[in-house]
Protein backbone atom coordinates (compact mmCIF):
# COMPACT_ATOMS: atom_id res chain seq x y z
CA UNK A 1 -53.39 45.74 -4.32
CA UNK A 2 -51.89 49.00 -4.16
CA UNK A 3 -48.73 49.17 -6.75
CA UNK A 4 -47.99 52.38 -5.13
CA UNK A 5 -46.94 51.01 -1.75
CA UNK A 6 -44.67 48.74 -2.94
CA UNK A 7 -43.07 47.02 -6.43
CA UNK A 8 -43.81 43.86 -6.95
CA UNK A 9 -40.78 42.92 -8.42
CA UNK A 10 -38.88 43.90 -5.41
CA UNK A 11 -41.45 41.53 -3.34
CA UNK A 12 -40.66 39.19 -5.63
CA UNK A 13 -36.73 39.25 -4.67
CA UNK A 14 -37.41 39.61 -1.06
CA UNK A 15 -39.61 36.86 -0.73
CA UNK A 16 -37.40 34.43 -2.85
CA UNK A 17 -38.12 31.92 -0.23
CA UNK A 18 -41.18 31.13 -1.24
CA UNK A 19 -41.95 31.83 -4.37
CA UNK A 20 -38.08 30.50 -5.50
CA UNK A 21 -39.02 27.24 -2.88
CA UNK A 22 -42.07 26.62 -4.92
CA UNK A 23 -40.41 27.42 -8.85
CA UNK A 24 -38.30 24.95 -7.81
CA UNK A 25 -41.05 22.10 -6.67
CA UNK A 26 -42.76 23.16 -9.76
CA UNK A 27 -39.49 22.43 -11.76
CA UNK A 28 -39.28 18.91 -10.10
CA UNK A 29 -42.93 18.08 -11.06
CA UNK A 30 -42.65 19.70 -14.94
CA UNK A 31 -39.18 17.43 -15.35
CA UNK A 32 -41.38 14.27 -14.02
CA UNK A 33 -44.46 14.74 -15.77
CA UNK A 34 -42.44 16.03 -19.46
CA UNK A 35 -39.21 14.76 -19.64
CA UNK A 36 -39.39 12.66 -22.45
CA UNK A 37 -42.81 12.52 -22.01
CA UNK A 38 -44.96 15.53 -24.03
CA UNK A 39 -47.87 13.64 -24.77
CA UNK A 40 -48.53 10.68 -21.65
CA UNK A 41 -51.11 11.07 -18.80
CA UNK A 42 -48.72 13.08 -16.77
CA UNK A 43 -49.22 16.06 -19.56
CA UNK A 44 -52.56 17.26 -18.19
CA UNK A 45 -51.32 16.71 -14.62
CA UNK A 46 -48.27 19.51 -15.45
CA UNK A 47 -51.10 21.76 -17.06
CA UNK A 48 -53.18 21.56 -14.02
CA UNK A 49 -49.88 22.15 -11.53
CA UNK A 50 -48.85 25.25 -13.69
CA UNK A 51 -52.16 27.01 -13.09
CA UNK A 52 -52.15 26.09 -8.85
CA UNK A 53 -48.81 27.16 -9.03
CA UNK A 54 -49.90 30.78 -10.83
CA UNK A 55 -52.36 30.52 -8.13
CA UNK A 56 -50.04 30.40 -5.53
CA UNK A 57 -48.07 33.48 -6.42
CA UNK A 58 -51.11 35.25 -6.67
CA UNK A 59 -52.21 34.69 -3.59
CA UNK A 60 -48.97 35.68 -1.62
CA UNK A 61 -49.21 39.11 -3.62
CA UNK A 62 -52.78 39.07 -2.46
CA UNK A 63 -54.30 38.74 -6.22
CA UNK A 64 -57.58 37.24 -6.85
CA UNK A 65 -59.03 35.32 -9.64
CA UNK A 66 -60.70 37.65 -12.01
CA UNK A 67 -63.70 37.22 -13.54
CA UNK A 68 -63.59 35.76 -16.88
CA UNK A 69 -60.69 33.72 -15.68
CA UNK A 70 -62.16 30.47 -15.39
CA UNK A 71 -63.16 30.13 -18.63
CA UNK A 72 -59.36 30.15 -19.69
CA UNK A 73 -58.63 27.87 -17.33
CA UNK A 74 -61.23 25.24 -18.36
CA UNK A 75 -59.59 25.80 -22.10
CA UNK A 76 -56.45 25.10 -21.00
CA UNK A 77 -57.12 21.89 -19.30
CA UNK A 78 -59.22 20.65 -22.22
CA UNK A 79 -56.19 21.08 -24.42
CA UNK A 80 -53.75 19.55 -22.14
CA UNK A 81 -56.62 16.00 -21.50
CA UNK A 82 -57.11 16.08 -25.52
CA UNK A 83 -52.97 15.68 -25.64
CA UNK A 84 -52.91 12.65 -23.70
CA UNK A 85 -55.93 11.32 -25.94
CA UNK A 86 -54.19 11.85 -29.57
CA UNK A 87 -50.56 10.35 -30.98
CA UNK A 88 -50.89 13.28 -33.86
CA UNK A 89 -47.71 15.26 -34.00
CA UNK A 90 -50.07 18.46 -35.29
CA UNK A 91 -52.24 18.22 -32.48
CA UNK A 92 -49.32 17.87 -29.96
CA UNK A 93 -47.91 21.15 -31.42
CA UNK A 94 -50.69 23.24 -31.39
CA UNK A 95 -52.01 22.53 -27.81
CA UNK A 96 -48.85 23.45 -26.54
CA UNK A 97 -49.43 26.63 -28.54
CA UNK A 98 -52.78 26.60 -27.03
CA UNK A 99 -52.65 26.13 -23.19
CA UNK A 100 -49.05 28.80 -23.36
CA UNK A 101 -51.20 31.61 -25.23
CA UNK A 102 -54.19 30.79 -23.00
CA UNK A 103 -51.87 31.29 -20.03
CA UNK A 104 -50.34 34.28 -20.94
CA UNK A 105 -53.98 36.06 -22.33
CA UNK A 106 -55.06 34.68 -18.39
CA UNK A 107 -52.37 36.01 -16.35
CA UNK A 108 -52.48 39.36 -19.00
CA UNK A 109 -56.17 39.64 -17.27
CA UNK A 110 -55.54 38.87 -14.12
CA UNK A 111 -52.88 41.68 -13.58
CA UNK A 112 -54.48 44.64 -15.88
CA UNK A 113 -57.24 45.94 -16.54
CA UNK A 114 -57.63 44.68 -19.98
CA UNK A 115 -61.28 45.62 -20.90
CA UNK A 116 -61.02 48.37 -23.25
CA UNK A 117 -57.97 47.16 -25.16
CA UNK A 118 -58.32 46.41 -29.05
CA UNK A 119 -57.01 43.64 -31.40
CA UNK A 120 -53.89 45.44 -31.73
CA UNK A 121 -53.08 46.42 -28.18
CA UNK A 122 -53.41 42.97 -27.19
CA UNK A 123 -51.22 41.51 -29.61
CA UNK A 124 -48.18 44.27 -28.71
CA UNK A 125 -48.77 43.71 -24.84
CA UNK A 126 -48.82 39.02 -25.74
CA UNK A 127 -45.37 40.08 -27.71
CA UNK A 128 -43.93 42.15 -24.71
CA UNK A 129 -44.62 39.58 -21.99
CA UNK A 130 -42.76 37.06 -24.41
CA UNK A 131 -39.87 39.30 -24.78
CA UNK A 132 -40.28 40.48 -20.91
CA UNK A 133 -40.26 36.32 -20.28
CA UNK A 134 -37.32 36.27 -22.41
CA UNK A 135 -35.34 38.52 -20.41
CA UNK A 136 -36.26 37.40 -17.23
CA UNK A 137 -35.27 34.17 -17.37
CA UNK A 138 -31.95 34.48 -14.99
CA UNK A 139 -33.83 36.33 -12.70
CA UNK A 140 -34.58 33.50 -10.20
CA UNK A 141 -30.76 32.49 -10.51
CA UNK A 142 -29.26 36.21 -9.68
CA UNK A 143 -32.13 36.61 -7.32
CA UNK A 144 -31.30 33.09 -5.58
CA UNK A 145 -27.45 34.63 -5.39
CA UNK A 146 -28.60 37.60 -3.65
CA UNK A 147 -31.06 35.67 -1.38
CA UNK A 148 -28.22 33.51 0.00
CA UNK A 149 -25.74 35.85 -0.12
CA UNK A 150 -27.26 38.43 2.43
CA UNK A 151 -28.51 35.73 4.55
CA UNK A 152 -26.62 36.34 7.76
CA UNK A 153 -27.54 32.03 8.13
CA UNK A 154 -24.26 30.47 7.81
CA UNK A 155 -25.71 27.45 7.48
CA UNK A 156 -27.77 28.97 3.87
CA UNK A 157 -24.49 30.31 2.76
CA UNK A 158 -22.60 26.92 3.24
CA UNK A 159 -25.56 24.95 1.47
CA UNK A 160 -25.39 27.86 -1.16
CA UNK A 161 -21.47 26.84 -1.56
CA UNK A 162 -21.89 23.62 -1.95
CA UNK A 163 -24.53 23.61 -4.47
CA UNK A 164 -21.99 26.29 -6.47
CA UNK A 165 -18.64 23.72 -5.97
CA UNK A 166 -20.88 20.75 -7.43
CA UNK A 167 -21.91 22.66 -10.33
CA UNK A 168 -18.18 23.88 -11.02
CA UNK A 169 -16.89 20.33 -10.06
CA UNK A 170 -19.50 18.95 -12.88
CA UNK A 171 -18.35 21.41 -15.36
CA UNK A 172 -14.85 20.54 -15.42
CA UNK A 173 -15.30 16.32 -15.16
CA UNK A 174 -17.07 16.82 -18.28
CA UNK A 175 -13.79 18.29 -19.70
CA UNK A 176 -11.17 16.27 -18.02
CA UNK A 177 -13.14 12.80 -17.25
CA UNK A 178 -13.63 12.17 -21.03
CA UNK A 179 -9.46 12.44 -21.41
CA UNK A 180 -8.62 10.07 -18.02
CA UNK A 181 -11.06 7.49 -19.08
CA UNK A 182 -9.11 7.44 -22.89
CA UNK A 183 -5.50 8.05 -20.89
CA UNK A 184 -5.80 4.29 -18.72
CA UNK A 185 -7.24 1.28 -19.83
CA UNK A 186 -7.28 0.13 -16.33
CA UNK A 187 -8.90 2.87 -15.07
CA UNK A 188 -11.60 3.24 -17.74
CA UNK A 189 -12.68 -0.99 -17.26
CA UNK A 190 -12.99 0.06 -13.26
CA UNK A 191 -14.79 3.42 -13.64
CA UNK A 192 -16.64 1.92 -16.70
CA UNK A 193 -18.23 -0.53 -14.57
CA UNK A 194 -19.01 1.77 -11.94
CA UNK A 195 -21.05 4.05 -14.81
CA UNK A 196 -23.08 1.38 -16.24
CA UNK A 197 -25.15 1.35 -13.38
CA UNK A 198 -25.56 5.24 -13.87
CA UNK A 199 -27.49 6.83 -16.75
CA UNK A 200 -25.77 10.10 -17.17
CA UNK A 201 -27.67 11.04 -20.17
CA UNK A 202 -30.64 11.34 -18.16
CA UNK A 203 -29.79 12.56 -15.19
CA UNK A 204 -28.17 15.89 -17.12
CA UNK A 205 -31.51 16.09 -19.38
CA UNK A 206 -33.70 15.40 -15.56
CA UNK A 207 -31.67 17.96 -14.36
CA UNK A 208 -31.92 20.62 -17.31
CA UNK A 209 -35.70 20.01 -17.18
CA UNK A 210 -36.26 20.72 -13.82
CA UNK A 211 -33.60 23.64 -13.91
CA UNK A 212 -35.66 24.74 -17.26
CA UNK A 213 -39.30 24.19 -15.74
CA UNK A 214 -37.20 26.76 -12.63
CA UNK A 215 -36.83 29.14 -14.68
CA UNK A 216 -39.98 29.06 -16.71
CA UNK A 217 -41.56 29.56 -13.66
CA UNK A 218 -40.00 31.90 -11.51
CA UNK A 219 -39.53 34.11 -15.01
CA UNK A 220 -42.96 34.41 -16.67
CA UNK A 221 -43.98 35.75 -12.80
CA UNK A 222 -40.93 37.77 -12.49
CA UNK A 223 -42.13 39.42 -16.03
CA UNK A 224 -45.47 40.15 -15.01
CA UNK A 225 -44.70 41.69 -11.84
CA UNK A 226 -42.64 44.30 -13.58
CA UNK A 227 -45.72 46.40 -14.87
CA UNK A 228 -43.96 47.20 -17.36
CA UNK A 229 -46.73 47.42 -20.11
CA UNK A 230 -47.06 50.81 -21.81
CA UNK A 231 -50.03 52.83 -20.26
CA UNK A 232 -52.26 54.29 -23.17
CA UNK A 233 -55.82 55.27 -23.78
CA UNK A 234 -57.92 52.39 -25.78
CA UNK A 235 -57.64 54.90 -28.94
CA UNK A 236 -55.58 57.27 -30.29
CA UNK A 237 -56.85 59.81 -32.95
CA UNK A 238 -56.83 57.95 -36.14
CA UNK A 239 -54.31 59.52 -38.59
CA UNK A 240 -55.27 58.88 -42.17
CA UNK A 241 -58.10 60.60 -43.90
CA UNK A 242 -61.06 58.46 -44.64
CA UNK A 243 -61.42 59.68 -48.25
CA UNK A 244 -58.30 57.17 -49.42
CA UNK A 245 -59.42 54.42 -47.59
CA UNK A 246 -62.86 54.92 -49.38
CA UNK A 247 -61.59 55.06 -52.71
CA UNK A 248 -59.04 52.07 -52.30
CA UNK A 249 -61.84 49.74 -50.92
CA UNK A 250 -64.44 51.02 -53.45
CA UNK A 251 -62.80 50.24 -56.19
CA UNK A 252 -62.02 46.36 -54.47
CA UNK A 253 -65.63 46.01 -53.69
CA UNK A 254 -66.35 46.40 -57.70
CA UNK A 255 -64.44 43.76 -58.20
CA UNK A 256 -65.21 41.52 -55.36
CA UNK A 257 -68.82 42.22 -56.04
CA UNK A 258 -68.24 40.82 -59.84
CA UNK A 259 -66.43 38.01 -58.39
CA UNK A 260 -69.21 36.85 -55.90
CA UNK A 261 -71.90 37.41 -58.91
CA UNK A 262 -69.85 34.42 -60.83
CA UNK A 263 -69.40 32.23 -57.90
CA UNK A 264 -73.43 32.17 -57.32
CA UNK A 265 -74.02 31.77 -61.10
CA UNK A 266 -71.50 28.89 -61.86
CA UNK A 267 -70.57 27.65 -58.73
CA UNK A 268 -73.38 27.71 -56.46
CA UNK A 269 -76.60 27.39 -59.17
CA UNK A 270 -74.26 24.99 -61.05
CA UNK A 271 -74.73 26.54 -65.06
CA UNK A 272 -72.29 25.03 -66.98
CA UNK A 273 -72.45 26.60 -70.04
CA UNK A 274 -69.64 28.79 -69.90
CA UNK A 275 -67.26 26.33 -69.17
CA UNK A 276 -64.22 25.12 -71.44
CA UNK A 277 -64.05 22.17 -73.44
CA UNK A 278 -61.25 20.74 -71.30
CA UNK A 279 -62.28 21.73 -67.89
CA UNK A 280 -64.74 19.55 -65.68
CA UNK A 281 -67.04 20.59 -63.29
CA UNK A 282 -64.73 18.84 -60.79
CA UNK A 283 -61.70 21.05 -61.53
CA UNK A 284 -63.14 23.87 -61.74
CA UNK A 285 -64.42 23.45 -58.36
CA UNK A 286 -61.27 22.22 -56.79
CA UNK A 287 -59.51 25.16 -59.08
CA UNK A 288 -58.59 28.33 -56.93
CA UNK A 289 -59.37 26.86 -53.37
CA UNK A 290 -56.45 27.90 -51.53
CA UNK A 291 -56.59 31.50 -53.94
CA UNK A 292 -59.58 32.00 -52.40
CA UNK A 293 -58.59 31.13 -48.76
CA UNK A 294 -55.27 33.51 -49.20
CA UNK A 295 -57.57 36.54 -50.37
CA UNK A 296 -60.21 35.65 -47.60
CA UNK A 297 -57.40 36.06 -45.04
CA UNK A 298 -56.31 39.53 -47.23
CA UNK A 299 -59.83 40.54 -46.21
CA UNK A 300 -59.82 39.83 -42.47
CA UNK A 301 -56.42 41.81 -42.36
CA UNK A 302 -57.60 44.85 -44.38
CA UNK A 303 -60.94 45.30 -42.91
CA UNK A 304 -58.78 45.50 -39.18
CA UNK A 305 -56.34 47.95 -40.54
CA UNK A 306 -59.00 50.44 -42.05
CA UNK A 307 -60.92 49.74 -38.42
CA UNK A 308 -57.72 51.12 -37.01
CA UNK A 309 -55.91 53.42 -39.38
CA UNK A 310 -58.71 55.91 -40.78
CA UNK A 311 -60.61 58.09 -39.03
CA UNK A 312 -64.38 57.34 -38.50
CA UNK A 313 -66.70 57.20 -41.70
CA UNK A 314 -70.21 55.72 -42.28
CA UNK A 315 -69.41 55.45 -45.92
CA UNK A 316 -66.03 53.90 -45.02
CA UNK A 317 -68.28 51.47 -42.91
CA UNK A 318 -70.71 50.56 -45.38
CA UNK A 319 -68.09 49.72 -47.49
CA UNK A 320 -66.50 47.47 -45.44
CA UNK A 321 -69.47 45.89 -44.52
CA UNK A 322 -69.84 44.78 -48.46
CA UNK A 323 -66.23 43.75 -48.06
CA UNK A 324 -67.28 41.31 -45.27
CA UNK A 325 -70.39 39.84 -47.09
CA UNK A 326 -68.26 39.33 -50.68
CA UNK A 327 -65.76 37.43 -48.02
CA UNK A 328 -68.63 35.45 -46.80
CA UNK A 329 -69.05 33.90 -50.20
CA UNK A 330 -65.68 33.50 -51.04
CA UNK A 331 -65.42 31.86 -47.81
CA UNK A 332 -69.01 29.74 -48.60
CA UNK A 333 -67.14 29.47 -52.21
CA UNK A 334 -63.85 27.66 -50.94
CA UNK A 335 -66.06 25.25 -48.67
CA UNK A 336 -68.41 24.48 -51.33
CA UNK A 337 -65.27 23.55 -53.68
CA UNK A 338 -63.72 21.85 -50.98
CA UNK A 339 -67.18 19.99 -50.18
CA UNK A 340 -66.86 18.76 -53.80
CA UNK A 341 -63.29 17.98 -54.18
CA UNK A 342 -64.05 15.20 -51.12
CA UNK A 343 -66.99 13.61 -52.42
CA UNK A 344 -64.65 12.79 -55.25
CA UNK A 345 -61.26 12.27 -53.18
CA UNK A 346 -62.72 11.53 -50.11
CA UNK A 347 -60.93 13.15 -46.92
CA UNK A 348 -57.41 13.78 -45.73
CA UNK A 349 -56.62 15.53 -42.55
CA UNK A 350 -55.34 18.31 -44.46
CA UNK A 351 -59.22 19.21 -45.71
CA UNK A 352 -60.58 18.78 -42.56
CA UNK A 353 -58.24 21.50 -41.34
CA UNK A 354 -59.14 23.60 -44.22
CA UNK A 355 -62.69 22.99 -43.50
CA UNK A 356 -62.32 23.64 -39.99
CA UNK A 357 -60.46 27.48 -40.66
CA UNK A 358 -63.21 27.98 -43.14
CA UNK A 359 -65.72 27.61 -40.44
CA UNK A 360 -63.18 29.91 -37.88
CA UNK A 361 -62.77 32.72 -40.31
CA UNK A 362 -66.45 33.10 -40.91
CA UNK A 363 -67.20 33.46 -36.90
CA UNK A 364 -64.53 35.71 -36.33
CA UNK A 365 -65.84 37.96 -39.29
CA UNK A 366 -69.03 37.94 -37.97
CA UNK A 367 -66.88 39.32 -34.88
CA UNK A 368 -65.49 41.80 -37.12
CA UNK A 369 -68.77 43.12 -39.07
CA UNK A 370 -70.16 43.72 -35.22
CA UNK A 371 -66.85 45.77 -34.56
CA UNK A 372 -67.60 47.91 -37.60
CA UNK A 373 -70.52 49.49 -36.08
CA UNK A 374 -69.33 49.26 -31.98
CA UNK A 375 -66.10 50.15 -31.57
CA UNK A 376 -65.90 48.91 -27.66
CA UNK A 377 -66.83 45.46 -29.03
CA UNK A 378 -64.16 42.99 -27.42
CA UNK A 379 -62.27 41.58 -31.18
CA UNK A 380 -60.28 39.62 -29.29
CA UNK A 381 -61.37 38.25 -26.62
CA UNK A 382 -64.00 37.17 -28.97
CA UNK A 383 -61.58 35.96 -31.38
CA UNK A 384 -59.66 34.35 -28.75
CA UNK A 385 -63.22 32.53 -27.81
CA UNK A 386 -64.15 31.34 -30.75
CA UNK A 387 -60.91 29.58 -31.76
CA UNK A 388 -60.44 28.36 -28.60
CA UNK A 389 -63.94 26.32 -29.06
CA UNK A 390 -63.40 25.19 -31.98
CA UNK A 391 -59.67 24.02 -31.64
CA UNK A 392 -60.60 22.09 -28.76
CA UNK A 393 -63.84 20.48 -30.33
CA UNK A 394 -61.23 19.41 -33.63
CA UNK A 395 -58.53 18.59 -31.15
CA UNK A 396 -60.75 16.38 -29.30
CA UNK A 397 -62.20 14.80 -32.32
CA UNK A 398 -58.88 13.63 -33.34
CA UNK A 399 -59.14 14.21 -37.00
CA UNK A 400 -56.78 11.16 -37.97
CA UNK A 401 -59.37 8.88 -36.73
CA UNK A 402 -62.05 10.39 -38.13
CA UNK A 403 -60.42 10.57 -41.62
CA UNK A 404 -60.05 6.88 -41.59
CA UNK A 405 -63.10 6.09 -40.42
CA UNK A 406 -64.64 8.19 -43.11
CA UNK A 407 -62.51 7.20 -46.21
CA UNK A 408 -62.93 3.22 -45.22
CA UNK A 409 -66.69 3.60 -44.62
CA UNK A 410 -67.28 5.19 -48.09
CA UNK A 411 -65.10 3.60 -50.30
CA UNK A 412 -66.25 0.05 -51.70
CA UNK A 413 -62.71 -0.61 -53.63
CA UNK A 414 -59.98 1.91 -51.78
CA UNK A 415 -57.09 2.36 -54.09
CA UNK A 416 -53.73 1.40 -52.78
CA UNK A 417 -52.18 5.09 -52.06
CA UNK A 418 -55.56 5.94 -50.52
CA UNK A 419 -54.27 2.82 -48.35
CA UNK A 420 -50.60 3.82 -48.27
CA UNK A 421 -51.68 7.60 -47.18
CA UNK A 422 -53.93 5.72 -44.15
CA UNK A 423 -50.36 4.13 -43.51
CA UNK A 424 -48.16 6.73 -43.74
CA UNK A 425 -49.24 9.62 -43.52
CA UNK A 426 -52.08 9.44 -40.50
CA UNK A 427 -51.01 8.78 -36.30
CA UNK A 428 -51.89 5.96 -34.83
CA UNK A 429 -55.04 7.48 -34.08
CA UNK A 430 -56.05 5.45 -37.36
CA UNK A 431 -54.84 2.67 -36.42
CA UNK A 432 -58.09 0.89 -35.16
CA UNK A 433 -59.77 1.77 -37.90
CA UNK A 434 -57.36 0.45 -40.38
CA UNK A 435 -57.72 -2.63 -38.57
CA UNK A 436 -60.89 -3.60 -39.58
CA UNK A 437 -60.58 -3.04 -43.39
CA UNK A 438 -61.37 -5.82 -45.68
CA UNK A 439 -58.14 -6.58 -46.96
CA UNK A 440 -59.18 -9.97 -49.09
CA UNK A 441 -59.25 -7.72 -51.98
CA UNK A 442 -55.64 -6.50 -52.45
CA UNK A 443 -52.04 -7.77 -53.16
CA UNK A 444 -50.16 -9.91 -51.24
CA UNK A 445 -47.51 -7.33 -50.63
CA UNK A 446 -50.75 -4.57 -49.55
CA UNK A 447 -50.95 -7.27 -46.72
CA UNK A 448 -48.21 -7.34 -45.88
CA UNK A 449 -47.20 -4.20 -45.62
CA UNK A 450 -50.63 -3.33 -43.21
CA UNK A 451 -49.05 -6.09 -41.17
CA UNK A 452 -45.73 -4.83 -41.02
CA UNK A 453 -47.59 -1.34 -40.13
CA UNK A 454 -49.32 -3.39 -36.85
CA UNK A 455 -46.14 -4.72 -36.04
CA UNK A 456 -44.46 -1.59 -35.87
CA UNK A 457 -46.92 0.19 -33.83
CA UNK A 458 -46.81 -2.84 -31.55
CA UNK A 459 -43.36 -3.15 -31.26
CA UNK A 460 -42.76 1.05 -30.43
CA UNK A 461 -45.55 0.71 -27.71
CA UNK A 462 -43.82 -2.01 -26.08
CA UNK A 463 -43.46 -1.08 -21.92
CA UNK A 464 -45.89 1.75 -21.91
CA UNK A 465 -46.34 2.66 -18.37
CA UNK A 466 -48.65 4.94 -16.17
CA UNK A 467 -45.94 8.36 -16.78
CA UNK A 468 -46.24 7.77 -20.74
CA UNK A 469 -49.72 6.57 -20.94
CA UNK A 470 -52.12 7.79 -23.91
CA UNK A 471 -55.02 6.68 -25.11
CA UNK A 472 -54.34 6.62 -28.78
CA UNK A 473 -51.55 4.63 -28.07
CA UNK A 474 -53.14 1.98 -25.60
CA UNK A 475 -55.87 1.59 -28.42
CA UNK A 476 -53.19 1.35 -31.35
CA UNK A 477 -51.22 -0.97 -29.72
CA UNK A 478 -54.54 -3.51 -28.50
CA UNK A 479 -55.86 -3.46 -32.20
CA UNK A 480 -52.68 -3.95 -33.31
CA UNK A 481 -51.79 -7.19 -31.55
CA UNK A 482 -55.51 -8.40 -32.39
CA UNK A 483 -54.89 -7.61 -35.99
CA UNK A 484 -51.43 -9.67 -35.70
CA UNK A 485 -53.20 -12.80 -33.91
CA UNK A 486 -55.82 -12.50 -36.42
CA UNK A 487 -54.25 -12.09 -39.68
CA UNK A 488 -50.67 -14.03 -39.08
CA UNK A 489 -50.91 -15.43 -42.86
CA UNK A 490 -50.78 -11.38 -43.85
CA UNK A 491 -46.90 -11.48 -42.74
CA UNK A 492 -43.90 -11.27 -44.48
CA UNK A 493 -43.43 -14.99 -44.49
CA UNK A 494 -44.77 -15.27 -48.05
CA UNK A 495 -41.49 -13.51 -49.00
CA UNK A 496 -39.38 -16.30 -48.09
């Protein structure tokens, strides 16, 4: 496509036909498939309509798909299926996170050239297509008032009218309809009966939704037909002279290098001599986890700024390199602690996220050693790669369930807040596991309350139909009412 010839964002306003006709049809099927609704079956199905849809506009500006492109796609669509597989609140979150930057790091490369940008050109260009988004957002409103209003149809303009006289006309009932209905009793028994039939609350949040899924739409294309990213070789002269980043990261290496000595000899080999009286083996190794996540993440960050700030040095590199490697232990320190701490504790979900970043951080610093020595490496598209895989292999997993699964298998007598935290604190995810716990062994009120805990998820997944289906919460709700039918004399009843 030649840009020259023509902008695309004034092919975008000319053409509001279409591509408004089919933001709209999009915003019909993302109000149906996510109103109320942000984890059922219907969530994949609005993933997979949001990429035809891209799809779409690309092909009426006569884009193709890129190369590479697929691959993001396939991520996306993994994320949106594991949704509809999980009840965890964390997962649901972060998926969302997951398909939206996936999108916008797939449209980035299908409408610039993106090969030879670094880590930090990326992540300026992902924040100005947000803020670009942002600001686009009335654009297929004030582009839908132009359309109409220089049609020369006077049927369009009279549709256009109408549509403008309801909206107005719904404005001011919501002002004045409240104060009639409290003004006649007569009037507000008639009209009452009239509105029970009617669910406004829905129909305004149906209507928001699609007008929001509209705009989402028509926007995020509007945004990236403005070309408005900055155009800039892959690297400016670095600024800083390499001499102070040498010395600063000299001196750290010492010290990391004295660090990583003690974490082979104590930790790793195990000598205990030097211990204190008063600390066990088990402390110490829980002791300074999360310090030595925080400075693992300090490393990461500093190693990317010197990458970027100083000018090129093979001493600078070297030293960076022994950065790396000291982070590779602390990082092989912190998962060894960890490692212990749950053969003790057993596992939360909490630690298998830990355990999971641990695993991230050392691949993308592998990532980063490479980028030391080739400066065209791609940091983060390979960064991008690598926690894509491995957020949708933990997402699929659903941790919950494995964490239950894992605590109740190897624990002979489970303590009762290792059973309240399976309760409380896990999705229903856990809930089939939980159900077949041996439960002879606890108080009647431990019982009772696991009972209670069926009956609630039994009682919320009441009416669950095709739009909000999920497979977490089909299988909850199953071993819940077996667990119910099985265990009745685990009730409440004792109470009484």
């Amino acid at each position: 496509l030649n840009r020259g010839s023509y902008r695309l964002a004034d092919k975008l306003r000319q053409d509001y036909r279409f591509f408004g006709g089919v933001s709209i049809l999009y915003g019909i099927i993302f109000a149906f498939c996510l109103y109320k609704n942000m984890h059922g079956v219907t969530f994949p199905l609005c993933v997979v309509v949001t990429i035809l849809t891209a799809g779409l506009f690309m092909r009426r500006i006569r884009f193709r798909l890129q190369k590479g492109s697929l691959l993001y796609i396939i991520g996306m669509i993994l994320l949106g299926i594991s949704t509809a597989l999980t009840t965890s609140f964390f997962l649901h979150f972060f998926n969302l996170l997951g398909i939206v930057l996936l999108f916008f790091v797939l449209m980035i490369h299908q409408f610039y050239d993106d090969h030879d940008w670094n880590f930090p050109m990326y992540l300026k260009r992902l924040f100005l297509l947000f803020g670009t988004m942002v600001g686009s957002l009335p654009l297929p409103f004030s582009h839908g008032a132009g359309y109409f209003s220089r049609s020369q149809s006077k049927k369009k303009q009279t549709v256009a009218a109408i549509a403008v006289g309801c909206f107005v006309a719904l404005g001011i009932l919501c002002l004045v309809l409240p104060l009639l209905l409290k003004s006649d009793l007569v009037f507000s028994r008639i009209f009452g009966e009239i509105l029970k039939y009617i669910n406004f609350s829905n129909l305004l949040g149906i209507g928001f939704t699609i007008l929001l899924g509209f705009a989402l739409g028509y926007g995020f294309f509007a945004a990236l037909c403005k070309y408005n990213f900055p155009i800039e070789k892959r690297r400016k002269i670095r600024y800083f002279n390499p001499v102070v980043g040498i010395t600063f990261t000299s001196i750290i290496s010492v010290i990391y290098l004295m660090y990583c000595l003690i974490q082979i000899v104590y930790l790793f080999i195990g000598l205990q001599v030097g211990l204190p009286a008063d600390l066990t083996y088990a402390e110490y190794a829980r002791g300074g986890f999360w310090e030595l996540l925080f400075v693992s993440i300090v490393n990461f960050i500093m190693v990317l700024l010197c990458l970027h700030l100083f000018k090129e040095s093979l001493p600078l590199k070297i030293i960076l390199t022994v950065i790396s490697a000291c982070t590779y232990i602390m990082i092989l320190s912190a998962a060894y602690r960890m490692f212990l701490y749950v053969g003790v504790y057993h596992l939360t979900f909490l630690r298998i996220l830990v355990l999971w970043f641990l695993l991230t951080l050392s691949l993308i610093m592998a990532g980063v050693i490479v980028n030391i020595y080739r400066e065209g490496f791609p940091l983060f598209r390979y960064i991008v790669a690598v926690v894509s895989v491995l957020y949708i292999g933990l997402s699929l997993a659903r941790p919950d369930a494995i964490v239950a699964e894992y605590n109740i298998a190897h624990t002979e007598n489970m303590k009762e807040e290792d059973v309240y935290y399976l309760l409380t604190r896990l999705s229903a995810d856990a809930a089939p596991a939980i159900a077949g716990m041996d439960l002879s062994g606890y108080e009647d009120y431990v019982r009772g309350d696991v009972y209670q805990y069926f009956c609630d998820i039994s009682e919320k997944n009441q009416g669950i139909y095709l739009r909000k289906a999920n497979y977490s919460r089909i299988r909850a709700k199953l071993a819940a009412e077996q667990f119910m039918e099985e265990h009745r004399d685990y009730s409440y009843d004792w109470y009484e």
